[in-house]
N, C-alpha and C. Protein backbone atom coordinates (compact mmCIF):
# COMPACT_ATOMS: atom_id res chain seq x y z
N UNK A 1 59.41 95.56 80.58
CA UNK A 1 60.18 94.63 79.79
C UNK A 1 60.16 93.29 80.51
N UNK A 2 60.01 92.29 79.57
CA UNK A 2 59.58 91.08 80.65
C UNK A 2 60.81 89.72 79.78
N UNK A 3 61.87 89.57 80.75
CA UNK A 3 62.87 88.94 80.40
C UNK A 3 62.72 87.48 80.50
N UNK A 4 62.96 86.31 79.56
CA UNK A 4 62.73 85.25 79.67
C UNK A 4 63.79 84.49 79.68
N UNK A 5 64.32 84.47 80.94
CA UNK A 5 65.38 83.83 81.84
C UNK A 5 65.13 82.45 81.53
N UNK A 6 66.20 82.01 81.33
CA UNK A 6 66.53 80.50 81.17
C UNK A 6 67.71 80.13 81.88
N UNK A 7 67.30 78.57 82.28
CA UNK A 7 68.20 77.79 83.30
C UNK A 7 68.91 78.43 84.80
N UNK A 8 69.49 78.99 85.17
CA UNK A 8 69.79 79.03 86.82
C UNK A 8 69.69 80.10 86.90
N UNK A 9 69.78 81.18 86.45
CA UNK A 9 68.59 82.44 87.04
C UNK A 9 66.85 82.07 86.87
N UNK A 10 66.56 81.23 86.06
CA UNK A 10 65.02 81.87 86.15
C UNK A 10 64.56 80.76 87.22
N UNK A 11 65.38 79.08 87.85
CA UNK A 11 65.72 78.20 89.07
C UNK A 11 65.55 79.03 89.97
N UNK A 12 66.27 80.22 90.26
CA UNK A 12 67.09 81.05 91.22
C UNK A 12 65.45 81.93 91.87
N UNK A 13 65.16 82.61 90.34
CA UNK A 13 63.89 83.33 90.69
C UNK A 13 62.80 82.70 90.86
N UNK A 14 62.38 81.30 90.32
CA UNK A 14 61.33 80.37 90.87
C UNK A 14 61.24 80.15 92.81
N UNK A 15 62.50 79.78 92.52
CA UNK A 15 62.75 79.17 93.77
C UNK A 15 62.73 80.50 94.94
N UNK A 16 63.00 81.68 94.83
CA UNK A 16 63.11 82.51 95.80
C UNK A 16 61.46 83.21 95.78
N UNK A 17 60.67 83.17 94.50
CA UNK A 17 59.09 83.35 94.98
C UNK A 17 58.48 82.24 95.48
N UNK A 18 58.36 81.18 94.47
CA UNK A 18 57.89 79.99 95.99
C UNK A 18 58.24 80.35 97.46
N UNK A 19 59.50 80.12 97.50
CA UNK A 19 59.78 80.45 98.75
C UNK A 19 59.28 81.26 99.72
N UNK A 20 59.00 82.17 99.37
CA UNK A 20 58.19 83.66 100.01
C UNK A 20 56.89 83.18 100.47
N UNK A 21 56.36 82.11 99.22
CA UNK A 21 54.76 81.88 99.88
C UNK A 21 54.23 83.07 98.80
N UNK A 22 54.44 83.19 98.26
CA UNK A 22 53.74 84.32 96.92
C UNK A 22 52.11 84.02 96.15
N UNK A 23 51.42 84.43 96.38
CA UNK A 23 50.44 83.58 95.86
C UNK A 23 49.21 84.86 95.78
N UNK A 24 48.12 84.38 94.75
CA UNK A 24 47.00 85.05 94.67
C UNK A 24 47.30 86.13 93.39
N UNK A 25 46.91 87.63 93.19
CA UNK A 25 46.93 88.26 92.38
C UNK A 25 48.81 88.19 91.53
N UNK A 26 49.90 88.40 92.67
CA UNK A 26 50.99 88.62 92.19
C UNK A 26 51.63 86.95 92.40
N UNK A 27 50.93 86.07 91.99
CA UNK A 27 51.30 84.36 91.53
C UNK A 27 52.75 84.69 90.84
N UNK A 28 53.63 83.83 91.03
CA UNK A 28 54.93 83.54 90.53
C UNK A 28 55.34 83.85 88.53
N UNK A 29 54.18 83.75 88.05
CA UNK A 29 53.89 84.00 86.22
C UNK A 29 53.73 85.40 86.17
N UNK A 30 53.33 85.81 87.28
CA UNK A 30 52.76 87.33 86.84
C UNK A 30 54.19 88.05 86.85
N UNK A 31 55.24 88.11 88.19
CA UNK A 31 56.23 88.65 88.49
C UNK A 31 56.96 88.34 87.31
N UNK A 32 57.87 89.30 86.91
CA UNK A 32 58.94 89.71 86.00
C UNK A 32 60.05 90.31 86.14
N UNK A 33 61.56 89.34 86.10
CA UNK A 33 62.64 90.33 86.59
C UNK A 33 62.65 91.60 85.25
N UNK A 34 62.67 92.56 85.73
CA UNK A 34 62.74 93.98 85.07
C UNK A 34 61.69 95.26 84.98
N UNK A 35 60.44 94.80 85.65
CA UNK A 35 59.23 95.63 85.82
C UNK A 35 59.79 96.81 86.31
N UNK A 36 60.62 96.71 87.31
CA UNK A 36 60.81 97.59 88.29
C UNK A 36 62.08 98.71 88.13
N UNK A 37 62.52 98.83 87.27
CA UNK A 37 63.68 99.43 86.65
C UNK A 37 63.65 100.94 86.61
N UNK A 38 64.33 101.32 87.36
CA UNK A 38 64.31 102.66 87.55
C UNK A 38 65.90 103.27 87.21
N UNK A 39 66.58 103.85 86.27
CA UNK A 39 67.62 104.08 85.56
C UNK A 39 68.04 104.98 86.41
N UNK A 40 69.20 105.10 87.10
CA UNK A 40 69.60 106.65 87.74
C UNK A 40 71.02 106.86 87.83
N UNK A 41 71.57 108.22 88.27
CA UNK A 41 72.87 108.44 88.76
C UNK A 41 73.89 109.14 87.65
N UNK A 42 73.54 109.06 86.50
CA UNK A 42 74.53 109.50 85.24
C UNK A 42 74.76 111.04 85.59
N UNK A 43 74.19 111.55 86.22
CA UNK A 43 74.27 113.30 86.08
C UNK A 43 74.08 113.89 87.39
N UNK A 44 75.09 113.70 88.40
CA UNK A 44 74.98 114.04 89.55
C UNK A 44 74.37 115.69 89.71
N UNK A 45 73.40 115.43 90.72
CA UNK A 45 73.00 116.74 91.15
C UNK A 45 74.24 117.50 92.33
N UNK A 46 74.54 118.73 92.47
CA UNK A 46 74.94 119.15 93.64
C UNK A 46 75.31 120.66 93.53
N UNK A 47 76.46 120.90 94.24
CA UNK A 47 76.60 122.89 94.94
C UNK A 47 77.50 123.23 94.10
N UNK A 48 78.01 122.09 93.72
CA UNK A 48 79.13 122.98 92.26
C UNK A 48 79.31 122.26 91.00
N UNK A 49 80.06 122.69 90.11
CA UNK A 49 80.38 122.18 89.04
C UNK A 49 81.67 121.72 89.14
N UNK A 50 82.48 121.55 89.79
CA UNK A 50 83.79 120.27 90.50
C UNK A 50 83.26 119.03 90.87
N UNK A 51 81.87 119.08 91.72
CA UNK A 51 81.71 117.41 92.06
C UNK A 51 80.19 117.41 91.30
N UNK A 52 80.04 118.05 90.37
CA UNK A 52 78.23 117.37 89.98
C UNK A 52 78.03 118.10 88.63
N UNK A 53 77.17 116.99 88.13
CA UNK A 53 76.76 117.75 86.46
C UNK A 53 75.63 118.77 86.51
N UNK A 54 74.77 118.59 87.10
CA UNK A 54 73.49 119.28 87.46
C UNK A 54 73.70 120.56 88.71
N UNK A 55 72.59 121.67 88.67
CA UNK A 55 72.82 122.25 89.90
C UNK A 55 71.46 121.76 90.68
N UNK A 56 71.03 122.83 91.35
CA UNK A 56 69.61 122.17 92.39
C UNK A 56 68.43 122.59 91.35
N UNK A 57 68.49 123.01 90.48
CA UNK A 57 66.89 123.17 89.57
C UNK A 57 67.47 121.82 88.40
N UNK A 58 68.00 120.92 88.41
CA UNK A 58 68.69 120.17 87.70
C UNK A 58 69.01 120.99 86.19
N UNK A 59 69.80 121.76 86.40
CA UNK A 59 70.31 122.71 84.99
C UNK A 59 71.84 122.14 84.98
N UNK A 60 72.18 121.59 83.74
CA UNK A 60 73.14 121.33 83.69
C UNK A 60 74.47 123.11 83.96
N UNK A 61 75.17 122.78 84.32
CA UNK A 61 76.06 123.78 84.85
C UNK A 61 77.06 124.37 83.37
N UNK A 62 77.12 125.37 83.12
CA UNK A 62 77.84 125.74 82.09
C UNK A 62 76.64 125.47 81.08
N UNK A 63 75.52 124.92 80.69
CA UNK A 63 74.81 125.06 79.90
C UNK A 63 73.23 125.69 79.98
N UNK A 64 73.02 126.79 79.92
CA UNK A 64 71.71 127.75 80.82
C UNK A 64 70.31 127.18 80.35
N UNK A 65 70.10 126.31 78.80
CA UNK A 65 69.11 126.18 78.74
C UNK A 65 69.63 124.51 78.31
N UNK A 66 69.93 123.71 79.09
CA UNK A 66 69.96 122.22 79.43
C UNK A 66 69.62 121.59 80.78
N UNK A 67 68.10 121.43 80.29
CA UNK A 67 67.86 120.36 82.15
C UNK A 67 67.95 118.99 82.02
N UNK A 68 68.27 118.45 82.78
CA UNK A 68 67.78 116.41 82.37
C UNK A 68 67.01 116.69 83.99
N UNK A 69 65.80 116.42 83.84
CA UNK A 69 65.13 115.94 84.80
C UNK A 69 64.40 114.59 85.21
N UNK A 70 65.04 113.53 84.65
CA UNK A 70 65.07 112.13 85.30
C UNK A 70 65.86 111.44 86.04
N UNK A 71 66.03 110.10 86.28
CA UNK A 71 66.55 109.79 87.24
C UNK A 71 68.08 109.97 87.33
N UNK A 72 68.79 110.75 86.50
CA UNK A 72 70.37 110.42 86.27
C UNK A 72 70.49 111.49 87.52
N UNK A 73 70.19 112.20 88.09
CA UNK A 73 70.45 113.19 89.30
C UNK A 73 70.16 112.39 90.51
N UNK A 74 69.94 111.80 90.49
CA UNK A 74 69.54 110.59 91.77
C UNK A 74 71.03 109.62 91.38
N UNK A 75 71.90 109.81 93.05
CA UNK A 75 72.97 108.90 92.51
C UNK A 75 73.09 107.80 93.19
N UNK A 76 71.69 107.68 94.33
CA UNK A 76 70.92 106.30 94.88
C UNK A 76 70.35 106.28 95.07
N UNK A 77 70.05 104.77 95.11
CA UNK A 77 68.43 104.47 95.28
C UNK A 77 67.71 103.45 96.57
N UNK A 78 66.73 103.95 96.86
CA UNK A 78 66.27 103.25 98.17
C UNK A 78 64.87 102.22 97.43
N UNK A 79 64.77 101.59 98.37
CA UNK A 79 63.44 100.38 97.86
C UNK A 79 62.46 100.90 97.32
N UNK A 80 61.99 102.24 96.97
CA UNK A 80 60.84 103.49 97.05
C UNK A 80 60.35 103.33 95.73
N UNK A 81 59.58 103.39 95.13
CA UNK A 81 59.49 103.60 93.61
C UNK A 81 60.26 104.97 93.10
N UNK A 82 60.71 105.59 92.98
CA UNK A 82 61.37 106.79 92.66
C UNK A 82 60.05 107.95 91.19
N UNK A 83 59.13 107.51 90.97
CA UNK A 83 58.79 108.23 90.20
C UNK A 83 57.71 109.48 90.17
N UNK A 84 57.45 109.25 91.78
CA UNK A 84 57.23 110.64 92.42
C UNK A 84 58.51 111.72 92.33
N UNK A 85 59.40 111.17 93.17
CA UNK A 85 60.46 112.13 92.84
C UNK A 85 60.71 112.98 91.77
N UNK A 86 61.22 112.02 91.19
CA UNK A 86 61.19 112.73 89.47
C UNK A 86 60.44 113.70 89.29
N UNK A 87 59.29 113.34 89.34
CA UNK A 87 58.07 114.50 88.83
C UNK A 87 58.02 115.47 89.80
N UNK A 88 58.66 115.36 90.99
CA UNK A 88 58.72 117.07 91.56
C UNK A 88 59.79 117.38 91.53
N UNK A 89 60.70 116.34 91.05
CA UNK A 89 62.41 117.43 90.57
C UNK A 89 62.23 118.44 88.94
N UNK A 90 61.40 117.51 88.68
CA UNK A 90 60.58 118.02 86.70
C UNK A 90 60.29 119.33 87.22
N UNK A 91 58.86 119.30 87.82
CA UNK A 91 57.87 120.68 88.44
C UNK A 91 59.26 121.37 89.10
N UNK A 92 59.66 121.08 89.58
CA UNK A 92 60.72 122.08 90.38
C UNK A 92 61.73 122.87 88.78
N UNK A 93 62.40 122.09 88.45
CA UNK A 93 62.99 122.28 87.22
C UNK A 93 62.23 123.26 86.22
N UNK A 94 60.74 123.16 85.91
CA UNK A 94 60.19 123.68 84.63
C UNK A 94 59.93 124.90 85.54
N UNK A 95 59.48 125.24 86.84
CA UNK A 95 59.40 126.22 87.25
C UNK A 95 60.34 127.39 87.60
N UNK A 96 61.57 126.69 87.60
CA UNK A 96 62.73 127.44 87.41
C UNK A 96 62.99 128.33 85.92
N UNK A 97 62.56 126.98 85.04
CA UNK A 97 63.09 127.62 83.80
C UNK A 97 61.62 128.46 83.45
N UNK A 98 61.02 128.44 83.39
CA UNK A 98 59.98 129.45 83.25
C UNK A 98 60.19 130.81 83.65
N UNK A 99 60.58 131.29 85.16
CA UNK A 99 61.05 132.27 85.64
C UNK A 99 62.03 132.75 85.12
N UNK A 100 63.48 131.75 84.93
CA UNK A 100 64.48 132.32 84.11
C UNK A 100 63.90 132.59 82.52
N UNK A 101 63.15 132.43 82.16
CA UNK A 101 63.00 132.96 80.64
C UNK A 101 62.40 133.83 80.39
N UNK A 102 61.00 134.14 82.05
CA UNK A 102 60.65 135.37 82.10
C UNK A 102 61.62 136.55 82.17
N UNK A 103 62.53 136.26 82.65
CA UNK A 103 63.77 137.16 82.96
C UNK A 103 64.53 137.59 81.60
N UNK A 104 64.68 136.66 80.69
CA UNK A 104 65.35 136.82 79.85
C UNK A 104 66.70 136.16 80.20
N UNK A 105 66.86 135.49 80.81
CA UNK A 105 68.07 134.37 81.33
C UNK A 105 68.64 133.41 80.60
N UNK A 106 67.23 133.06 80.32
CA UNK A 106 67.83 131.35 79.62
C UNK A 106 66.51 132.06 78.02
């Protein structure tokens, strides 16, 4: 999504890539506040259903065949791209539920 900031934010963001010395492939036109948007935290992962929505295969708790396996189980975020993660909390998740359905579980 490429936001077209006007007057003292898009000043703010000129002025802080100049600044850097930014130049060559990622030139100041190319950069976009919002490329980088990674949504998280709505559905805490954890050990119980008192402090978290999710358990560790991200299954929502009280619901046997509800996973959210994106970023809402992540309840921070570090500078990282996060979308490795995801995709082995997913693989972790679908491999769970696979087993549980072999079972007759879910």
């Amino acid at each position: 999504m490429n936001l077209n900031l006007k007057g003292k934010g898009e000043r703010t963001f000129d002025a802080i890539v100049v600044g850097s010395g930014i130049s060559g492939g990622w030139a100041a036109k190319e950069l976009s506040i919002g490329l980088g948007i990674h949504e998280m935290g709505t559905a805490r992962m954890g050990s119980s259903p008192k402090e978290s929505v999710l358990n560790k295969y991200n299954q929502v708790w009280g619901a046997q065949n509800v996973f959210c396996t994106d970023g809402a189980a992540m309840t921070s975020a570090g500078c990282q791209n996060p979308s490795l993660t995801y995709m082995a909390l997913t693989a972790r998740a679908a491999d769970y539920a696979v087993s549980e359905m072999k079972k007759g579980n879910i």
